[in-house]
N, C-alpha and C. Protein backbone atom coordinates (compact mmCIF):
# COMPACT_ATOMS: atom_id res chain seq x y z
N UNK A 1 -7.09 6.40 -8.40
CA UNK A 1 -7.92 5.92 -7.33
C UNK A 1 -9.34 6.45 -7.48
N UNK A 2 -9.53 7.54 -7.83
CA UNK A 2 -10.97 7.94 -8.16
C UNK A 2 -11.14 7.31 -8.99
N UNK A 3 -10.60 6.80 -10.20
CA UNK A 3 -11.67 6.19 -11.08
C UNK A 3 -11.86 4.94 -10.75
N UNK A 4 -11.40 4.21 -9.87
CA UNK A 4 -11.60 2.93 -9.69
C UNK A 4 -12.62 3.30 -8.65
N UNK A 5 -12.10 3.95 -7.83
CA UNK A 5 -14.00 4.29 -6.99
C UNK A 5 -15.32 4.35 -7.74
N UNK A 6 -14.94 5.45 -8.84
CA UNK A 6 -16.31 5.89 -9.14
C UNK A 6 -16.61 4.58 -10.40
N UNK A 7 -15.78 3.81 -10.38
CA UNK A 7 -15.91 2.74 -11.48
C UNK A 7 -16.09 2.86 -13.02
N UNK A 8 -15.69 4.22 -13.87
CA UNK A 8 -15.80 4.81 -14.27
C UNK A 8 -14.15 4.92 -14.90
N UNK A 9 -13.60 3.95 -16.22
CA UNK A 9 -12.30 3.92 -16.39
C UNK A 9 -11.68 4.26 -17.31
N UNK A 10 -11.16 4.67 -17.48
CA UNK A 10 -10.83 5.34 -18.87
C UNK A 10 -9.48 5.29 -19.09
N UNK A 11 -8.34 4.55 -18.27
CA UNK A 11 -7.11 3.88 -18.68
C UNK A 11 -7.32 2.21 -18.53
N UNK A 12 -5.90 2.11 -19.09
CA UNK A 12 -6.00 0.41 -18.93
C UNK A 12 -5.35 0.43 -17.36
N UNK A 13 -4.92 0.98 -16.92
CA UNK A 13 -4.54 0.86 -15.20
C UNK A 13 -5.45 0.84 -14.42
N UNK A 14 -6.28 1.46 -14.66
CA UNK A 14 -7.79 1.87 -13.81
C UNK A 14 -8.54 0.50 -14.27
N UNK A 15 -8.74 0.24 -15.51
CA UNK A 15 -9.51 -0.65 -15.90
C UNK A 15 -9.05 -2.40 -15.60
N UNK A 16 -7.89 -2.37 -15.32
CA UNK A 16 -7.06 -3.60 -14.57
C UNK A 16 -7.81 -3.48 -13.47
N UNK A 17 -7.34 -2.39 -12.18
CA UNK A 17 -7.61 -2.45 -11.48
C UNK A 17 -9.09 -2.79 -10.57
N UNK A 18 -10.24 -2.01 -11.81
CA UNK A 18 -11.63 -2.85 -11.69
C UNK A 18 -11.94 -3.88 -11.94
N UNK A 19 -11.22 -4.83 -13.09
CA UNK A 19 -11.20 -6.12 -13.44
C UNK A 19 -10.96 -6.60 -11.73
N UNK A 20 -9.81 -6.25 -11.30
CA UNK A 20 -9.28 -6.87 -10.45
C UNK A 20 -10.47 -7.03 -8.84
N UNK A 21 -10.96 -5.84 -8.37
CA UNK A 21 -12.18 -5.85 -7.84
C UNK A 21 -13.23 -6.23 -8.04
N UNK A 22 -13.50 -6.79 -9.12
CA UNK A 22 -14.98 -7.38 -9.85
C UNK A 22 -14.73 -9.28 -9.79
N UNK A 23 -13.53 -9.24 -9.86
CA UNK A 23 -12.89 -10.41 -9.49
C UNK A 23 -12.67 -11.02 -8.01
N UNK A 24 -12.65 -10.43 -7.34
CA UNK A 24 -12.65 -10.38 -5.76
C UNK A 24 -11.02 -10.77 -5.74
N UNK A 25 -10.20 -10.17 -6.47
CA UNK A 25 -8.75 -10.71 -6.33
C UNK A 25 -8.43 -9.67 -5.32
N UNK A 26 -6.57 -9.22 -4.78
CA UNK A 26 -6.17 -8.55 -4.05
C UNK A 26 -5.69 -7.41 -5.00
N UNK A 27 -6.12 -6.63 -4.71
CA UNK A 27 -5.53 -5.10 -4.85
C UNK A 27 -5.52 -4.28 -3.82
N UNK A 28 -3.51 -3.37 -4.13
CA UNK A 28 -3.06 -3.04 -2.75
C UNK A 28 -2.81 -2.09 -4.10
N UNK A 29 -3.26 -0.51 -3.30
CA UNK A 29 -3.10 0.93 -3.85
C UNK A 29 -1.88 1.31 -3.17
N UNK A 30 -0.95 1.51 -3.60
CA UNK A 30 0.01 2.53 -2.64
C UNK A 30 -0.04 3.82 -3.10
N UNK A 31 -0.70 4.72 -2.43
CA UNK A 31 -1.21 6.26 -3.02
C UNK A 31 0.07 7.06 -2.94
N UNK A 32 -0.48 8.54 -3.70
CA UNK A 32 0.32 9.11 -4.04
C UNK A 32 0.82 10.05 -2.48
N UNK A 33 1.72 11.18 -2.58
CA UNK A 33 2.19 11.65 -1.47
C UNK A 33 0.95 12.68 -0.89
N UNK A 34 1.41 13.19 0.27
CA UNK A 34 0.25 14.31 0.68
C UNK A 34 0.77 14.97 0.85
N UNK A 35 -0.36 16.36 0.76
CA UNK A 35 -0.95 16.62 1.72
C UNK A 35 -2.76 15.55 0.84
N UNK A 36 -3.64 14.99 1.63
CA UNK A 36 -4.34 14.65 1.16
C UNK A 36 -5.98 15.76 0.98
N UNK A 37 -6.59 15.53 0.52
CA UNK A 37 -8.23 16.83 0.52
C UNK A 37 -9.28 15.83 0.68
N UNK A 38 -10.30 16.06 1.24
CA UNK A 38 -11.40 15.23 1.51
C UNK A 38 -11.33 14.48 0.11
N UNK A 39 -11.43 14.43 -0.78
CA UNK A 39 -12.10 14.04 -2.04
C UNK A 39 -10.88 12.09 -2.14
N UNK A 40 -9.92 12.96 -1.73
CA UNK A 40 -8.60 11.18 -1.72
C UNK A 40 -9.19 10.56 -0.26
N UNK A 41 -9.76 11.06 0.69
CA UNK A 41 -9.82 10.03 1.92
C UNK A 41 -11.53 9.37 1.34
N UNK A 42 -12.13 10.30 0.92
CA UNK A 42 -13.14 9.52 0.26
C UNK A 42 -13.36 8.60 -0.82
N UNK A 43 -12.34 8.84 -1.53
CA UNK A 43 -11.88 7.69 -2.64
C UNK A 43 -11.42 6.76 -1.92
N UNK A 44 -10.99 6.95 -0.99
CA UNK A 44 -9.74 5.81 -0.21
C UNK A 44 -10.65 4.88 0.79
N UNK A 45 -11.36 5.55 0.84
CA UNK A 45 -12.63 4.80 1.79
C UNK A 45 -13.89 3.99 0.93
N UNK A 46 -13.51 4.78 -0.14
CA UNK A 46 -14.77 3.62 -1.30
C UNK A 46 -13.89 2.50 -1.54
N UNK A 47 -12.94 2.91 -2.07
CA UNK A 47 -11.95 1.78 -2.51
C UNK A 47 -11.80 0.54 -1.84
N UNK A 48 -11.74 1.15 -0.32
CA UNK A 48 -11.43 -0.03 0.74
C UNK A 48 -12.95 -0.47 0.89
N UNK A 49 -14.00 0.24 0.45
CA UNK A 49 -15.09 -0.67 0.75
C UNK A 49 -15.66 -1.32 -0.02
N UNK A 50 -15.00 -1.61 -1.66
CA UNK A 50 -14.85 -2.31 -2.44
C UNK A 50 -14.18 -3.64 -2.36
N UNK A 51 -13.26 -3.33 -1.70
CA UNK A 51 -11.91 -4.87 -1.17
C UNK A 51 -10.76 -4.28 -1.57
N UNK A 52 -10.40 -3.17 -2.03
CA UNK A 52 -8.89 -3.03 -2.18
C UNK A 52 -8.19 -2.91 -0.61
N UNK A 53 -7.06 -3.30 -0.87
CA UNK A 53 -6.13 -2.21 0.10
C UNK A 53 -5.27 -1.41 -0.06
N UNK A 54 -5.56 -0.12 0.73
CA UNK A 54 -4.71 1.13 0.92
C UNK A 54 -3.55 1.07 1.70
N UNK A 55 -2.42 1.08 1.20
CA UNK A 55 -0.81 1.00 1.81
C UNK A 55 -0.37 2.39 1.20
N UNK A 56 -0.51 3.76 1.74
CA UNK A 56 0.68 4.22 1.38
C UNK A 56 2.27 4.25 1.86
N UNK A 57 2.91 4.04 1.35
CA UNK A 57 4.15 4.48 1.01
C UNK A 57 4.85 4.77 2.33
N UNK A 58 4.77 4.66 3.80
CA UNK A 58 5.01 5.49 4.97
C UNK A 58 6.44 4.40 5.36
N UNK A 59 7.09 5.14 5.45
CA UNK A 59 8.51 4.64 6.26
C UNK A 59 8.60 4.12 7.64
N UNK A 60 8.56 2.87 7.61
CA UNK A 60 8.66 2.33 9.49
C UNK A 60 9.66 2.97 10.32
N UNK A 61 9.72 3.77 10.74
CA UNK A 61 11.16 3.71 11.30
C UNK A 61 11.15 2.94 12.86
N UNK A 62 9.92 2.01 13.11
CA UNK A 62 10.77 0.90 14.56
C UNK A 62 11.22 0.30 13.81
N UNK A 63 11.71 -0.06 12.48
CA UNK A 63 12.62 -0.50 11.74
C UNK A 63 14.16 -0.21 12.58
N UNK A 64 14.06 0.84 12.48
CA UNK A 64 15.22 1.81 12.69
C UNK A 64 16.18 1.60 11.30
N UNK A 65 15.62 2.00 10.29
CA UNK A 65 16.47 1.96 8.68
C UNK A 65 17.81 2.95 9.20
N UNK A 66 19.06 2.15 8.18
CA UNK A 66 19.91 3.26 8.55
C UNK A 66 20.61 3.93 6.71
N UNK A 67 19.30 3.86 5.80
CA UNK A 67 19.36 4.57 4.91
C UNK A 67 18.06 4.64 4.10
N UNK A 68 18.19 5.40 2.67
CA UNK A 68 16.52 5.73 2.35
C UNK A 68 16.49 4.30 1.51
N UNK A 69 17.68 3.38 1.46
CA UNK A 69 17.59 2.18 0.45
C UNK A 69 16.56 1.27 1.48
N UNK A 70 16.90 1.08 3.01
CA UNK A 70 16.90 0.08 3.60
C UNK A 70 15.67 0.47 4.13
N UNK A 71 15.00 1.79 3.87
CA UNK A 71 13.19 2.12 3.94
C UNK A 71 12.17 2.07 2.75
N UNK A 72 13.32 1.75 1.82
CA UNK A 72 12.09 1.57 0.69
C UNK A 72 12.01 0.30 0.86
N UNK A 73 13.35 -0.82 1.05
CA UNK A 73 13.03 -2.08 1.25
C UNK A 73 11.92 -2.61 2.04
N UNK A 74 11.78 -1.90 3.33
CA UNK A 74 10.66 -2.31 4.30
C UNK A 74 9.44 -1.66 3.45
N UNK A 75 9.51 -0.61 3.00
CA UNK A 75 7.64 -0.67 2.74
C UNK A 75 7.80 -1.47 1.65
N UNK A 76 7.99 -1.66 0.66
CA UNK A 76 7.99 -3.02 -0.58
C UNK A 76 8.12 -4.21 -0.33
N UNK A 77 8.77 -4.48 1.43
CA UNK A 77 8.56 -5.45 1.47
C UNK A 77 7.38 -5.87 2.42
N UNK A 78 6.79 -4.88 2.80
CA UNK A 78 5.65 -4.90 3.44
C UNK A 78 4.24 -4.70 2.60
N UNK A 79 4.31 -4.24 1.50
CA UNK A 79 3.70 -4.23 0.99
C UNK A 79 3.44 -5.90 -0.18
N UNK A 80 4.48 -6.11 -0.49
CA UNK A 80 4.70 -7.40 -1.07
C UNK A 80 3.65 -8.85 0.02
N UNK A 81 4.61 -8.57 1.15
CA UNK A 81 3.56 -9.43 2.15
C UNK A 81 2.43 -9.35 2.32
N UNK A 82 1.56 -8.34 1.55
CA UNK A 82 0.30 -8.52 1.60
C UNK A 82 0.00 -9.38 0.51
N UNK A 83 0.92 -9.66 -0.72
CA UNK A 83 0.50 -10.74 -1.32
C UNK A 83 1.27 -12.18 -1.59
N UNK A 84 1.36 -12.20 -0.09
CA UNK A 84 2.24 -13.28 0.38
C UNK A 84 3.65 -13.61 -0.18
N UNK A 85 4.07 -12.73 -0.56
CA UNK A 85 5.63 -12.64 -1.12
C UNK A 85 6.45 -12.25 -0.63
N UNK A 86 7.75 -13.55 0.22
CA UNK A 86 8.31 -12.71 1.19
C UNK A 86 9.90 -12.66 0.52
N UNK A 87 10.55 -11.93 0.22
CA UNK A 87 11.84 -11.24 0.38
C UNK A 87 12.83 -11.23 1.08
N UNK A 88 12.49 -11.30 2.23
CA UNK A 88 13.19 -11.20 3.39
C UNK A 88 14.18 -10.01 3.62
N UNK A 89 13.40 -9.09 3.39
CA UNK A 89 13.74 -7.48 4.04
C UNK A 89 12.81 -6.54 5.06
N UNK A 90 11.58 -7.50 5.48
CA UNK A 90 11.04 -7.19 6.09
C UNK A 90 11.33 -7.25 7.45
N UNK A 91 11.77 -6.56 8.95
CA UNK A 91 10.97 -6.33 9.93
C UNK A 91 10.48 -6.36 10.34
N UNK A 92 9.72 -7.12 11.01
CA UNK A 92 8.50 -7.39 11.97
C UNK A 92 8.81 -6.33 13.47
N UNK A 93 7.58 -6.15 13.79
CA UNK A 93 7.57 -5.38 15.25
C UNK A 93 8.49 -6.46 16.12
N UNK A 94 9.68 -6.49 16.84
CA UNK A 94 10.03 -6.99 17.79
C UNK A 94 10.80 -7.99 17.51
N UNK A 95 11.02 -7.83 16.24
CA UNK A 95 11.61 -9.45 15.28
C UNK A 95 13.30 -8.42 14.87
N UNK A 96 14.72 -8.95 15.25
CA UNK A 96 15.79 -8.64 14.60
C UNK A 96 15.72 -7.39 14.65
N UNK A 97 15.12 -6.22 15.58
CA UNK A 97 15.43 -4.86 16.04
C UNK A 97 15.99 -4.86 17.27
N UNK A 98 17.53 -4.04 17.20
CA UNK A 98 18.04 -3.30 18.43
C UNK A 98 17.40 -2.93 19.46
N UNK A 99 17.06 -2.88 20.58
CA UNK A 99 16.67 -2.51 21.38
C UNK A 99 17.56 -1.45 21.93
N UNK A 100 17.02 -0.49 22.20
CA UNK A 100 17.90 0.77 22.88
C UNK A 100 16.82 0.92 24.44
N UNK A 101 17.43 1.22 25.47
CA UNK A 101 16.56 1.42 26.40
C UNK A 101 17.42 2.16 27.33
């Protein structure tokens, strides 16, 4: 993610990924885990003010998953839907969730 900020590439992943911004196509980062340091929210904020998007990795649980299979499904498949690819393992807020009250 920094090098695609600083535009500055020196893999072919990084260098996809600027193709891909110079292109005005969609690029969706799913970052790495945290704890995060100023230096990733500032990458993460160039990035997005380039046109990417930032999805990390975060587990829905108004899902209410009832394993770690059926939470990776929702973020992949939430993440997928950002490039209009649907699966149909996604969850929507209020869509095919239990209600407990």
């Amino acid at each position: 993610m920094g090098e695609i900020a600083s535009g500055v590439t020196s893999s072919l992943l990084s260098r996809a990924a600027d193709v891909v911004l110079k292109e005005r196509r969609r690029l969706v980062l799913m970052l790495r885990e945290t704890p995060l340091h100023a230096g990733h929210i500032k990458s993460m904020q160039t990035v997005t003010e380039m046109g990417a998007i930032v999805a990390p990795p975060v587990p829905a649980f108004y899902a209410r998953p009832k394993s770690i299979e059926e939470m990776v499904d929702q973020t992949n498949g939430r993440v997928l839907d950002l490039f209009d690819i649907e699966i149909g393992v996604t969850k929507r807020w209020g869509e095919d969730i239990e209600r407990q009250e």
